[in-house]
Structure formats: structure tokens, C-alpha cells
N, C-alpha and C. Protein backbone atom coordinates (compact mmCIF):
# COMPACT_ATOMS: atom_id res chain seq x y z
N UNK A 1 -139.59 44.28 -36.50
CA UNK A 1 -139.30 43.47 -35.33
C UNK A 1 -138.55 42.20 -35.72
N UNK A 2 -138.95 41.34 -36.82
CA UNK A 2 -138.58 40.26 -37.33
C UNK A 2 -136.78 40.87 -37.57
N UNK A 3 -136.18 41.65 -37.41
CA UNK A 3 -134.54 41.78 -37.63
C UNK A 3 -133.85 42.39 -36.97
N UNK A 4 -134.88 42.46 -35.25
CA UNK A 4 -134.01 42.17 -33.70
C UNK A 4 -134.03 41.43 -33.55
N UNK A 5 -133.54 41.07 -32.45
CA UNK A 5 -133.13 40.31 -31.39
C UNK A 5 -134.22 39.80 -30.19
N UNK A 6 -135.19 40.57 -30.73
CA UNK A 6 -135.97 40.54 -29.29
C UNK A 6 -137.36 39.46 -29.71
N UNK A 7 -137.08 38.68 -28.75
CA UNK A 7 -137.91 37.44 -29.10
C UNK A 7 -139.33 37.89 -29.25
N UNK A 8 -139.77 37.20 -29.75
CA UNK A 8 -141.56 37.48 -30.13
C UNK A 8 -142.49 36.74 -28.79
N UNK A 9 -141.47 35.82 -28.00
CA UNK A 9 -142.37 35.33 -26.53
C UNK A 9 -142.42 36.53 -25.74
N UNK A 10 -141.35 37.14 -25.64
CA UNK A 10 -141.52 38.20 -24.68
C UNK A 10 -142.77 39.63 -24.90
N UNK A 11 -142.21 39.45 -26.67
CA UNK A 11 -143.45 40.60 -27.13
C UNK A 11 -145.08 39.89 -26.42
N UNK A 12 -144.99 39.16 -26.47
CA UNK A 12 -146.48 38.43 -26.70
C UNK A 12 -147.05 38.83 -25.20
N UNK A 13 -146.20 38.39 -23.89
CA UNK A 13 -145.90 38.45 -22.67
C UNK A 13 -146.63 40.03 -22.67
N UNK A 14 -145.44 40.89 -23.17
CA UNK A 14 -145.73 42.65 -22.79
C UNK A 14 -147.28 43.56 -23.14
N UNK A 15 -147.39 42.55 -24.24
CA UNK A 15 -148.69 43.17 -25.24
C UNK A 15 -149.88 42.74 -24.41
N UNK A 16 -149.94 41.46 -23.88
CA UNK A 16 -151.17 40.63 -23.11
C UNK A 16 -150.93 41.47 -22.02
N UNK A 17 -150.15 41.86 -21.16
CA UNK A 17 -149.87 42.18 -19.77
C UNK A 17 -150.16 43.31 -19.56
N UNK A 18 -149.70 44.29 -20.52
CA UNK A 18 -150.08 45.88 -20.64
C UNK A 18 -151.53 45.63 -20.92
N UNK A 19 -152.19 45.33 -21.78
CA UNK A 19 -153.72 45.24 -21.67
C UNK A 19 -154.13 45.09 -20.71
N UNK A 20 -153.73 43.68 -20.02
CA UNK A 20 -154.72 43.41 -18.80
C UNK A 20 -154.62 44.31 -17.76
N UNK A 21 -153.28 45.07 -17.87
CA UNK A 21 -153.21 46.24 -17.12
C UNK A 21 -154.00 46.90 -17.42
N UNK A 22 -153.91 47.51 -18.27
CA UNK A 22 -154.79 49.14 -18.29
C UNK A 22 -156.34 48.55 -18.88
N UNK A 23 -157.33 47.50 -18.84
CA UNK A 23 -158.25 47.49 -19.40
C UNK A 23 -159.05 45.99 -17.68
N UNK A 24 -158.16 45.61 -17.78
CA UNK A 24 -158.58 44.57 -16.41
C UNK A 24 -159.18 43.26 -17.25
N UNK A 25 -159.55 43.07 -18.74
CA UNK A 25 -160.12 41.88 -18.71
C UNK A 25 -159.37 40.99 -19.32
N UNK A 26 -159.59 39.63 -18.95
CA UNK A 26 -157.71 38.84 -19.45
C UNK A 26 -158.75 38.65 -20.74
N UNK A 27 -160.14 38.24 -20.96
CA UNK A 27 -160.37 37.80 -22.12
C UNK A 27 -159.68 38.70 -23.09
N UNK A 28 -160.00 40.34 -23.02
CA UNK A 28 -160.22 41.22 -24.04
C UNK A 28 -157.92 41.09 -24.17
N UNK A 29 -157.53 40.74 -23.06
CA UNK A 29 -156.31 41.04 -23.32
C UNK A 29 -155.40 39.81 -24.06
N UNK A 30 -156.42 38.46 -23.84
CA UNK A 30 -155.97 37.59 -24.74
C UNK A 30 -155.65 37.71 -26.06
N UNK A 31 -157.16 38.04 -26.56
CA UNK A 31 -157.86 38.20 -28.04
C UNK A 31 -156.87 39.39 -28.87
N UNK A 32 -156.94 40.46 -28.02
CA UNK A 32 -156.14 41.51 -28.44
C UNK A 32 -154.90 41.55 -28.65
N UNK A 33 -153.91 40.73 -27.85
CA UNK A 33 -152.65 40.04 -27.95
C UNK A 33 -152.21 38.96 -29.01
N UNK A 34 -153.43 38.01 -29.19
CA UNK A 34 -153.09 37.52 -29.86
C UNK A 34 -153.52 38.13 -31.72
N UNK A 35 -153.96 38.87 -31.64
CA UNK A 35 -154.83 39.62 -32.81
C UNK A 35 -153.35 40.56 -33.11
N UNK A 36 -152.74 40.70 -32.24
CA UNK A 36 -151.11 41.82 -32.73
C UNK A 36 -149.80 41.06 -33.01
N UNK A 37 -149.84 39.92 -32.38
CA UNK A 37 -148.76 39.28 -32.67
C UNK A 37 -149.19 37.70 -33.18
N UNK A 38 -150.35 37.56 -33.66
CA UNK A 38 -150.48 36.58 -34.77
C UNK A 38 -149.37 36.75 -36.22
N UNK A 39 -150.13 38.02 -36.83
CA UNK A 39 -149.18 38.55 -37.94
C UNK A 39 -147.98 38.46 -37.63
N UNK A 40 -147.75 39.44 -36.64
CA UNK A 40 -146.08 39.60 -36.51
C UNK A 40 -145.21 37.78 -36.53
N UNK A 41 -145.83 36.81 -36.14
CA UNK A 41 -145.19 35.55 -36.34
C UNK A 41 -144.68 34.86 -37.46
N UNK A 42 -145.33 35.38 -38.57
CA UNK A 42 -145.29 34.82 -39.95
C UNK A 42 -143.93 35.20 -40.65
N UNK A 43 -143.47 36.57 -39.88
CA UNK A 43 -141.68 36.30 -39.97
C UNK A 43 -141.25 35.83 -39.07
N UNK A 44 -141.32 35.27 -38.68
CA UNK A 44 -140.35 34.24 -38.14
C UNK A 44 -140.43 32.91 -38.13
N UNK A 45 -139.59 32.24 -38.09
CA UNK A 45 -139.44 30.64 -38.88
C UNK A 45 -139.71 29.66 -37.33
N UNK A 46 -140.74 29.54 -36.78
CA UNK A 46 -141.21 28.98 -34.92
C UNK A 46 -141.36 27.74 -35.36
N UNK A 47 -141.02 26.68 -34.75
CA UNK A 47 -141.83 25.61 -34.58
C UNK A 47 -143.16 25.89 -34.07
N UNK A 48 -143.96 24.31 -34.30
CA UNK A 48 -145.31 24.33 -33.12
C UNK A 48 -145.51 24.67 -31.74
N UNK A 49 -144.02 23.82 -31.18
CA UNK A 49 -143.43 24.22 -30.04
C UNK A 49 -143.86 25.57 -29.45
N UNK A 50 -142.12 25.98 -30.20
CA UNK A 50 -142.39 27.86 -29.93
C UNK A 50 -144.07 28.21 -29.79
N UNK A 51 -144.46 27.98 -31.17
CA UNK A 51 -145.81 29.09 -30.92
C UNK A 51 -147.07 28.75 -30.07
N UNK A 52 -146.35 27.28 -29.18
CA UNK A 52 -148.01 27.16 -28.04
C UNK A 52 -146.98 27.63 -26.91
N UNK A 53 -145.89 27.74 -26.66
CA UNK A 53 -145.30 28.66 -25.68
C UNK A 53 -145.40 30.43 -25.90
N UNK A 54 -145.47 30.63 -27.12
CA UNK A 54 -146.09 31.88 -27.30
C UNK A 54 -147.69 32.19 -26.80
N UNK A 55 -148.33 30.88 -27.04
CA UNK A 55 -149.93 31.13 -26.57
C UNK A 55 -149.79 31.59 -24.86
N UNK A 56 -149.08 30.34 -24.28
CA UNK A 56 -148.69 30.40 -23.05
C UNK A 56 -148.41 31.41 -22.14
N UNK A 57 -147.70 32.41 -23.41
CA UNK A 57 -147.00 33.77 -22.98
C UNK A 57 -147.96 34.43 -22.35
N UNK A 58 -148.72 34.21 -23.90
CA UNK A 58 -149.95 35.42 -24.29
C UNK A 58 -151.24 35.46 -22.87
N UNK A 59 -151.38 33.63 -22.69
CA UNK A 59 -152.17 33.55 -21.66
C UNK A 59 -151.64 33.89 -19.79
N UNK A 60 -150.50 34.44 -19.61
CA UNK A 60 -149.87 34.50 -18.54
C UNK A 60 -149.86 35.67 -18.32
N UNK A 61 -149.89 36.76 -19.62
CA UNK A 61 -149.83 38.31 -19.80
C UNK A 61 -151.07 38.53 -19.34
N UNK A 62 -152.12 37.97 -19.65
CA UNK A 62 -153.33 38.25 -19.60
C UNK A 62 -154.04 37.85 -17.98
N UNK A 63 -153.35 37.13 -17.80
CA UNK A 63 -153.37 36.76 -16.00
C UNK A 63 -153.13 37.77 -15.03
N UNK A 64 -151.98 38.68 -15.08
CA UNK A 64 -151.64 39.49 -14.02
C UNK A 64 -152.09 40.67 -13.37
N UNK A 65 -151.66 40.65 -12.26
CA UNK A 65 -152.73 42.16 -11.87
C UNK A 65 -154.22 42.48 -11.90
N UNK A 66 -154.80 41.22 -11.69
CA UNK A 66 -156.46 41.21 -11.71
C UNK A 66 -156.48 42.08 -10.56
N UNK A 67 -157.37 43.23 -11.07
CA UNK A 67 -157.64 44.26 -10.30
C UNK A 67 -159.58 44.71 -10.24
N UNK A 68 -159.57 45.76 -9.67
CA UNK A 68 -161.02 45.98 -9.71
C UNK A 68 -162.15 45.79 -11.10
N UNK A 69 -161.25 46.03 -12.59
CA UNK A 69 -162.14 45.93 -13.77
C UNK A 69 -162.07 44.23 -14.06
N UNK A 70 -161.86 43.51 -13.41
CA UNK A 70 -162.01 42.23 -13.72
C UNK A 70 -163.23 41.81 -13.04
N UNK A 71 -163.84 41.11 -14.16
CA UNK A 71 -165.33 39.92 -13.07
C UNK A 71 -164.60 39.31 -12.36
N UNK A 72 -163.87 38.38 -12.37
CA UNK A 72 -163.52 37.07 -11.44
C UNK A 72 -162.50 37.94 -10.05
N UNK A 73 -161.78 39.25 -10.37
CA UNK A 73 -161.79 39.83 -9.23
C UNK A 73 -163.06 40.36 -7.99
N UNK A 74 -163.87 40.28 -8.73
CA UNK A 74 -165.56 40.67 -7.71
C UNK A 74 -166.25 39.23 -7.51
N UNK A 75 -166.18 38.14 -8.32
CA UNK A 75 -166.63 36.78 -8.22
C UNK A 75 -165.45 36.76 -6.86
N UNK A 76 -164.73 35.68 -6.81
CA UNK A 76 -163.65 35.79 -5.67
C UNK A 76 -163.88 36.74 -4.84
N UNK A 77 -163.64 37.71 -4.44
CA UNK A 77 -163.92 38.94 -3.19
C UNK A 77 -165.19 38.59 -2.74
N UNK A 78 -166.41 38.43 -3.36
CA UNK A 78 -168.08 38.44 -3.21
C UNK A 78 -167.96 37.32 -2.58
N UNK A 79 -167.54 35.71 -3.33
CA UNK A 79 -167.86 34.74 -3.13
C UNK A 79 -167.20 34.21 -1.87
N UNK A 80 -165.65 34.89 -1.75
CA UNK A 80 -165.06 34.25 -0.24
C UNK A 80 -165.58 35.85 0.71
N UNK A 81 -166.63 36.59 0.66
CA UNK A 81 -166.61 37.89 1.29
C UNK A 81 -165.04 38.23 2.14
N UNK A 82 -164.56 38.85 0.92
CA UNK A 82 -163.44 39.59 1.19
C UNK A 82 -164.15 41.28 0.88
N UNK A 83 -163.32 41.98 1.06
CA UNK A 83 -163.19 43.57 0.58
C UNK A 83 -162.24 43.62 -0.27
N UNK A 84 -162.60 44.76 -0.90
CA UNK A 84 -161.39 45.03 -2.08
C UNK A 84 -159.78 45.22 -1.61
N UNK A 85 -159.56 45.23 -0.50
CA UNK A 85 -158.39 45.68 -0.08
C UNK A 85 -158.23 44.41 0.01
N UNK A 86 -158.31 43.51 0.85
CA UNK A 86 -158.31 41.70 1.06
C UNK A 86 -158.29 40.89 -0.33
N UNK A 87 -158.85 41.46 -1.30
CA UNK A 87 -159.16 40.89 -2.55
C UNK A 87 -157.66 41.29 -3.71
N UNK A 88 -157.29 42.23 -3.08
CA UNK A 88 -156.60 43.10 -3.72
C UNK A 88 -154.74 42.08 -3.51
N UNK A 89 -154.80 42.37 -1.89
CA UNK A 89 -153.59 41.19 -1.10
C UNK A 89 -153.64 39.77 -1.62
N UNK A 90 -155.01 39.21 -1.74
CA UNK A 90 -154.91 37.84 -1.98
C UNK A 90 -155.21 37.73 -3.61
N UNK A 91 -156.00 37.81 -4.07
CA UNK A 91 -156.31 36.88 -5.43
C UNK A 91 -155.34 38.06 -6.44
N UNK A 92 -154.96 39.29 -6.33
CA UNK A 92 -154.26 39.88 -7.65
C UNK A 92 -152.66 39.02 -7.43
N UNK A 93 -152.65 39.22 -6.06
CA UNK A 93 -151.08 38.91 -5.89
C UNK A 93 -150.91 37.31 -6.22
N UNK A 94 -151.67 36.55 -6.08
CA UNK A 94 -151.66 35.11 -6.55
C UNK A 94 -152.30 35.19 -7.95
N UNK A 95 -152.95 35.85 -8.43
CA UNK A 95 -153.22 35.70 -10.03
C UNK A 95 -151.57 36.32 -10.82
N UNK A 96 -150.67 37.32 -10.16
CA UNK A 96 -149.73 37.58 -10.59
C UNK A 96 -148.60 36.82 -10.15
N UNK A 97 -148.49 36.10 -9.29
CA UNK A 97 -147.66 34.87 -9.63
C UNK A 97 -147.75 33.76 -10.30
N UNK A 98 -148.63 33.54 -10.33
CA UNK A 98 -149.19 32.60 -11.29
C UNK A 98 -149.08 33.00 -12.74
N UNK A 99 -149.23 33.94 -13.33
CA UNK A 99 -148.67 35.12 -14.66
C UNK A 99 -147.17 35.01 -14.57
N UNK A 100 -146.63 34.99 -13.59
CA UNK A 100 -145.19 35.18 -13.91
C UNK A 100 -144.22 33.90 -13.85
N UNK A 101 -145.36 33.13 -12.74
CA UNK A 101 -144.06 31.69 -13.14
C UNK A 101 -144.89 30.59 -14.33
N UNK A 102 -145.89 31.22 -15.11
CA UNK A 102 -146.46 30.91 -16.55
C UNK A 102 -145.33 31.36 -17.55
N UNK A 103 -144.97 32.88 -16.98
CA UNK A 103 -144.35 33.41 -18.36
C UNK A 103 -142.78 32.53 -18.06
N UNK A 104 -142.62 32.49 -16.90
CA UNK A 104 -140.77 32.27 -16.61
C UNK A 104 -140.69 30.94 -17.35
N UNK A 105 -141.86 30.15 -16.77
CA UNK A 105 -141.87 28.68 -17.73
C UNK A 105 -141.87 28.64 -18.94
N UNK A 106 -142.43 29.55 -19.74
CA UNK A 106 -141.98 29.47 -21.27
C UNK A 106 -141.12 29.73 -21.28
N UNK A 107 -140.90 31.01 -20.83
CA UNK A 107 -139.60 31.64 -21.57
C UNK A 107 -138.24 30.79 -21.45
N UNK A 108 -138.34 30.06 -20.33
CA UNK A 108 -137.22 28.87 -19.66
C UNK A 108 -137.67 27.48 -20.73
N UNK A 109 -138.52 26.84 -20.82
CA UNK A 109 -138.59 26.28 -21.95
C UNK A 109 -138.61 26.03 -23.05
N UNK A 110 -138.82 27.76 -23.59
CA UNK A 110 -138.51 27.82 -25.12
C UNK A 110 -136.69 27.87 -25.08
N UNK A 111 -135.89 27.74 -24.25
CA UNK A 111 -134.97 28.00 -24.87
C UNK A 111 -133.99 26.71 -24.95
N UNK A 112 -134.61 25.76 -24.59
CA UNK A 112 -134.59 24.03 -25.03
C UNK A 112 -135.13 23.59 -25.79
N UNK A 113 -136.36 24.71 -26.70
CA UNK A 113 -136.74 23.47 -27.91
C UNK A 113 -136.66 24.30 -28.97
């Protein structure tokens, strides 16, 4: 990877995001994200910068698409008594914007420092 082109924010982004997809928990998709592309960083020459916009990534990947295997998707639904369909419209679709203008902000800020 270290001799593409393809930035290691975006990896960080795909790796956290696909987890939280297919597994629902942002913790497990944090840990796991950052556990794959820790190593992979050590080729490449990042500032401090870069690599808390990489955390950033990592934590924005791990945000999206809160769906039924998430606690805080059943905390939220339970706590404002929504249904899963209501829960589904409101808190995934605002936990996934919130994931995406996390990731747009790094990715838009790493490319000023």
C-alpha cells in the first residue's frame, strides 16, 4: 500500500466503516480499524497532524449506519420511544451524516497540512 497513491485517511475511513457495517458496533469497529492500519502507518512519513486526522477518519468510519446491532441504536429508539423503522429514519441517518461530514472534514483538512 505504502507505493500507491491511495492515501492511508481514506483506508482508515473504509476499514472503520465496513466494520461498523457488517458487525454494528463503532467500539469493535474503532479498535479493529485502528489495530489494521496502525502498522500500515509506519510506512509512511505523517505528521502528528495527519495521524489525529487519521484517528478522526477512523472515528467517523465507525459512526455510520448505526443500525439494529448497535446499543445506542436501542438506547435512542427505547429512550425517545421510537420503533425501529423511526429509529432507523432518524438516529442512523443523522449518525451517518455526522460520519460523513467527520470524514469530508479530514479528508478536506488533511490536504492543508
Amino acid at each position: 500500500i505504502s507505493k500507491t497513491q491511495f492515501p492511508p485517511i481514506i483506508l482508515a475511513f473504509i476499514i472503520a466503516a465496513a466494520v461498523r457495517i457488517i458487525l454494528g458496533s463503532a467500539t469493535v469497529s474503532m479498535i479493529t480499524a485502528a489495530g489494521i492500519v496502525g502498522p500500515i502507518l509506519d510506512a509512511y512519513t505523517l505528521s502528528d497532524m495527519h495521524r489525529a486526522l487519521i484517528v478522526i477518519s477512523i472515528a467517523s468510519g465507525a459512526t455510520i449506519l448505526s443500525h439494529v446491532n448497535d446499543s445506542g441504536f436501542w438506547l435512542v429508539g427505547k429512550y425517545l420511544g421510537l420503533t425501529e423503522v423511526q429509529t432507523l429514519k432518524s438516529w442512523t441517518v443523522m449518525e451517518t451524516i455526522i460520519a460523513l461530514g467527520g470524514f469530508g472534514f479530514a479528508l478536506l483538512f488533511s490536504l492543508f497540512v
